[in-house]
Protein backbone atom coordinates (compact mmCIF):
# COMPACT_ATOMS: atom_id res chain seq x y z
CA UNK A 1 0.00 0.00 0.00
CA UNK A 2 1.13 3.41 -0.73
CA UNK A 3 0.61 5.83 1.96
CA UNK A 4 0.51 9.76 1.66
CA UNK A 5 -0.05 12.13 5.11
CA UNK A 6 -0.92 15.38 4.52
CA UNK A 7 -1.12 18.22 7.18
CA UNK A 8 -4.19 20.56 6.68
CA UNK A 9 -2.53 23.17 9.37
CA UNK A 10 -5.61 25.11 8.50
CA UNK A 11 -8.23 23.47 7.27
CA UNK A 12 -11.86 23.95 9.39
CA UNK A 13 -12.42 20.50 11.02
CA UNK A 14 -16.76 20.57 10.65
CA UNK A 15 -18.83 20.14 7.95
CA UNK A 16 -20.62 23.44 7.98
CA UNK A 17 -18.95 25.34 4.89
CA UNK A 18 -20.38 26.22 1.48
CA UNK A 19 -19.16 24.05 -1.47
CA UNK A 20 -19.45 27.16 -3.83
CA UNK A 21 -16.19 28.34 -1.73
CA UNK A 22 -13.91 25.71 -0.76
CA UNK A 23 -11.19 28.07 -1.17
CA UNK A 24 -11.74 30.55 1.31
CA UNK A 25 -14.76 29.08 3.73
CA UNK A 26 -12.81 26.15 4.54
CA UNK A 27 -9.17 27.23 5.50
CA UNK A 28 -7.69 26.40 2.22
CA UNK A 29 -9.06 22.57 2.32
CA UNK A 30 -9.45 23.32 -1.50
CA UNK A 31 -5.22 22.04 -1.27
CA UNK A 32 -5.97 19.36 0.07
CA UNK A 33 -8.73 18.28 -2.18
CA UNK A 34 -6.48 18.28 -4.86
CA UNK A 35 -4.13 15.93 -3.11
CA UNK A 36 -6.75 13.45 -3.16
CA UNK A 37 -7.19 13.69 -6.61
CA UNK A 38 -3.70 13.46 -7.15
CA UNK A 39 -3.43 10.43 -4.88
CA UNK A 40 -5.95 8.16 -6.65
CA UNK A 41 -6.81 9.37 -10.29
CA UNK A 42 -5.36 7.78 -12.95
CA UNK A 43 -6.66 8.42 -16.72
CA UNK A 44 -9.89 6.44 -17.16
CA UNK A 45 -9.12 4.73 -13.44
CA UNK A 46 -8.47 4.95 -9.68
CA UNK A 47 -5.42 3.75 -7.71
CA UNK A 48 -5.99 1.10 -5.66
CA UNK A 49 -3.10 0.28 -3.91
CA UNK A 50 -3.34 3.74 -2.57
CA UNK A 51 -4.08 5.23 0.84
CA UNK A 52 -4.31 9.21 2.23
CA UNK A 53 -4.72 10.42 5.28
CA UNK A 54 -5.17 14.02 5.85
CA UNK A 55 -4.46 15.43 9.20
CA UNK A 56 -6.91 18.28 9.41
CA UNK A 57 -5.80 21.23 12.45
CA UNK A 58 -8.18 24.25 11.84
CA UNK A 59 -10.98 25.12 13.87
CA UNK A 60 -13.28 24.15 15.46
CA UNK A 61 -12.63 20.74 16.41
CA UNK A 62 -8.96 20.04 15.82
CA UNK A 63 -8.03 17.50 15.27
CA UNK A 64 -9.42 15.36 13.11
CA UNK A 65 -8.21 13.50 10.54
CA UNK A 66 -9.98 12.02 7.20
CA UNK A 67 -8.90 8.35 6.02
CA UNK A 68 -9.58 7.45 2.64
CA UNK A 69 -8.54 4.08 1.22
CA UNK A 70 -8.21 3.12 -2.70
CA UNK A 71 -9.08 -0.07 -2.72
CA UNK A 72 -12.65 0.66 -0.96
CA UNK A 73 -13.01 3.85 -2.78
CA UNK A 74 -17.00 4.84 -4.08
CA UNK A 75 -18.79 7.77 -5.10
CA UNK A 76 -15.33 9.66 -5.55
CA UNK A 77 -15.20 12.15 -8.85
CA UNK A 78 -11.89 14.15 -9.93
CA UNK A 79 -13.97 17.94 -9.46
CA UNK A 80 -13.33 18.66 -6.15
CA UNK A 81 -16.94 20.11 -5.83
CA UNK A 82 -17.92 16.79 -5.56
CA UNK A 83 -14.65 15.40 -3.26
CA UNK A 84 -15.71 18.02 -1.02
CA UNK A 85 -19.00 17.22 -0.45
CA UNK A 86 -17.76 13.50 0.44
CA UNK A 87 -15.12 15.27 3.02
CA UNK A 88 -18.03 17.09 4.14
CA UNK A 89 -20.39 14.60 4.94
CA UNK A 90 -17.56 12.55 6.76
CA UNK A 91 -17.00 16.06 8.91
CA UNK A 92 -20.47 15.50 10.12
CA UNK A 93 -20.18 12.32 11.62
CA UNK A 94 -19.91 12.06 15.41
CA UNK A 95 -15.93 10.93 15.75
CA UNK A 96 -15.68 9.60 19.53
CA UNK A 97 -13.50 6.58 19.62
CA UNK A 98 -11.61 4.99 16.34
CA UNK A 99 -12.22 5.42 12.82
CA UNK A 100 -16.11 5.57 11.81
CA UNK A 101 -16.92 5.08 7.86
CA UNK A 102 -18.59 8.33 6.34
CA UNK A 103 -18.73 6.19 2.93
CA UNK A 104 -17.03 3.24 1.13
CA UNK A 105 -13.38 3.71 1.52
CA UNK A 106 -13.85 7.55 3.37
CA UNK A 107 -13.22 7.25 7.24
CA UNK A 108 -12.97 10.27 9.55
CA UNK A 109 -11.39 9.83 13.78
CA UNK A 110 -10.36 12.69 16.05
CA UNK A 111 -6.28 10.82 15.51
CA UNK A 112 -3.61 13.26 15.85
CA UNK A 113 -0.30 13.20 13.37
CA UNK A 114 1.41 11.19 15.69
CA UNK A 115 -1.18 8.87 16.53
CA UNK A 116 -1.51 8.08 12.63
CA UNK A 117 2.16 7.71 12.37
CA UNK A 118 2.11 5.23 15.09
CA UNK A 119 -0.27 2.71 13.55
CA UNK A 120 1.64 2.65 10.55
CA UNK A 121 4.76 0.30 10.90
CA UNK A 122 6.19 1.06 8.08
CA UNK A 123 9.40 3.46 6.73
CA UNK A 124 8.52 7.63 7.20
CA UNK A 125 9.64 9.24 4.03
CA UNK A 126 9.62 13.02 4.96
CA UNK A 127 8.92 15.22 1.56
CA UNK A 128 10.97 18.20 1.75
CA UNK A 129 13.47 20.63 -0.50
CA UNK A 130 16.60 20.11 1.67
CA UNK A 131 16.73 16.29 1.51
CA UNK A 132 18.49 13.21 -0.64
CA UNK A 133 17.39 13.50 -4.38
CA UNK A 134 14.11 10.85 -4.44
CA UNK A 135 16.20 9.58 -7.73
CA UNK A 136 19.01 8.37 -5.63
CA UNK A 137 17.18 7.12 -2.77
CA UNK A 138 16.17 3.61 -2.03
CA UNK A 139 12.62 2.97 -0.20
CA UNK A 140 10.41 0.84 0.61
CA UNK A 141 7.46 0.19 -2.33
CA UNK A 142 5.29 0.95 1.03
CA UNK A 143 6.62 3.77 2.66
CA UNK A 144 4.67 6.72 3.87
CA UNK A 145 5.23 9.91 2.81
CA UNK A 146 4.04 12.92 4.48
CA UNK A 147 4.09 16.51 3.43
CA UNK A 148 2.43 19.63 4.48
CA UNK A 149 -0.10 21.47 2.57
CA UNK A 150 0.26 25.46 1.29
CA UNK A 151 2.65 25.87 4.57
CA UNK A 152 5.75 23.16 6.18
CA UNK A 153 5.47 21.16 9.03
CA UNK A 154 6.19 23.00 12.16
CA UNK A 155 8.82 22.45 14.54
CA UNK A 156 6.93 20.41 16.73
CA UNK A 157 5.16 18.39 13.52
CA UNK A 158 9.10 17.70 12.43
CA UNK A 159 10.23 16.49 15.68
CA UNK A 160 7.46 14.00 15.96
CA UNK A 161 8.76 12.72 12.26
CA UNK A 162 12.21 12.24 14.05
CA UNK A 163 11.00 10.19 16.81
CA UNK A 164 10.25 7.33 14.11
CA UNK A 165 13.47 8.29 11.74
CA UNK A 166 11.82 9.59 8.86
CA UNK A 167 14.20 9.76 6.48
CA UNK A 168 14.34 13.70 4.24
CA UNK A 169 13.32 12.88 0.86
CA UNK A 170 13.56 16.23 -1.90
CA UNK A 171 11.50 16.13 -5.41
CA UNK A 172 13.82 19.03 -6.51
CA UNK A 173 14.87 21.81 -5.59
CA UNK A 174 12.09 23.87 -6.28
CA UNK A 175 8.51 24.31 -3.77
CA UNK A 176 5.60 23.03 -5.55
CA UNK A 177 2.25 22.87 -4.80
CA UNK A 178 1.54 19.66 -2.54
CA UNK A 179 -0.57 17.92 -5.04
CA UNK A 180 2.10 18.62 -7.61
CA UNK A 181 4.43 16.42 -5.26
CA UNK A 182 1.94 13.60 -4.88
CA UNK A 183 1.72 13.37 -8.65
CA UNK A 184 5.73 13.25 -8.68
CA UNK A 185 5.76 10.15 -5.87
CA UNK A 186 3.14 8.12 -7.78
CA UNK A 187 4.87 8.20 -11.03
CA UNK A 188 8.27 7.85 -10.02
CA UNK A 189 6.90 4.60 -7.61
CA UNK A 190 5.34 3.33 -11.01
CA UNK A 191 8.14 3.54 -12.55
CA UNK A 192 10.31 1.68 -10.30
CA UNK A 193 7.82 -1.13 -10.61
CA UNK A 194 8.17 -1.54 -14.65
């Protein structure tokens, strides 16, 4: 399984926001709606050996953090009118103890970014511009990489990535646009399968 972790420093953590303006009634979740699309759309298909979790920070209810797993995947469109209204709906559901299912392959839990990092047991590729060239680097086909969305982890959100030895990973040596890096990991993953 490949495994993305995004940070939504930002983004609002309920469900009451207007789909007409995901961009600015939502704390920019409008980023990380395109990571989802860059996650699991392929041309014609969806990725289904493909997991994202997206660590959501913003008011009110931080945290809370949306699960959404390829191989379960339904009901999910590349607009992200429609992606939105799916994150939306899983926002509303009451998130108490563990994950609870909004809709097939969509879960939502009040995890944290560590808690998330501790379930997985698997090698923490950190996504950054001051790391070893992803070209060069050997990793696991099912690491985790995490990233941040419009803004970089913060101090605290790197240390916690030290305390499991994530290992700096760059995509060059320019910033791009989070979804943009996503789209970079998949195909250079796919291509180390051919």
């Amino acid at each position: 399984m490949r495994t993305f972790i995004i940070i939504g420093h930002r983004a609002k953590t309920s469900g009451d926001f207007a789909l007409n303006d995901l961009c600015g009634s939502t704390g920019r979740l409008d980023v990380l709606l395109r990571c989802i699309n860059a996650t699991f759309f392929l041309s014609g298909n969806i990725r289904r050996d493909t997991e994202i979790y997206l660590v959501l920070l913003g008011e009110p209810e931080p945290p809370k953090t949306i699960h959404l797993v390829g191989s379960e995947l339904k009901y999910l469109n590349p607009d992200e009118r429609s992606t939105g209204a799916l994150i939306r709906n899983a926002l509303m559901k009451e998130t108490k103890n563990g994950e609870i299912r909004s809709t097939p392959g969509i879960y939502v839990s009040r995890q944290t970014f560590e808690d998330v990092l501790k379930d997985l047991k698997v090698q923490i590729i950190y996504l950054r511009e001051e790391g070893d060239d992803i070209r060069q680097t050997d990793f696991q086909d099912d690491a985790v990489f995490v990233l941040g969305d419009e803004k970089d982890l913060t101090e605290d959100e790197e240390k916690i990535l030290k305390k499991y030895n994530a290992k700096t990973v760059s995509l060059g040596p320019e910033k791009m646009h989070a979804s943009h890096c996503i789209t970079i990991v998949n195909n250079e993953m796919d291509r180390r399968k051919i």
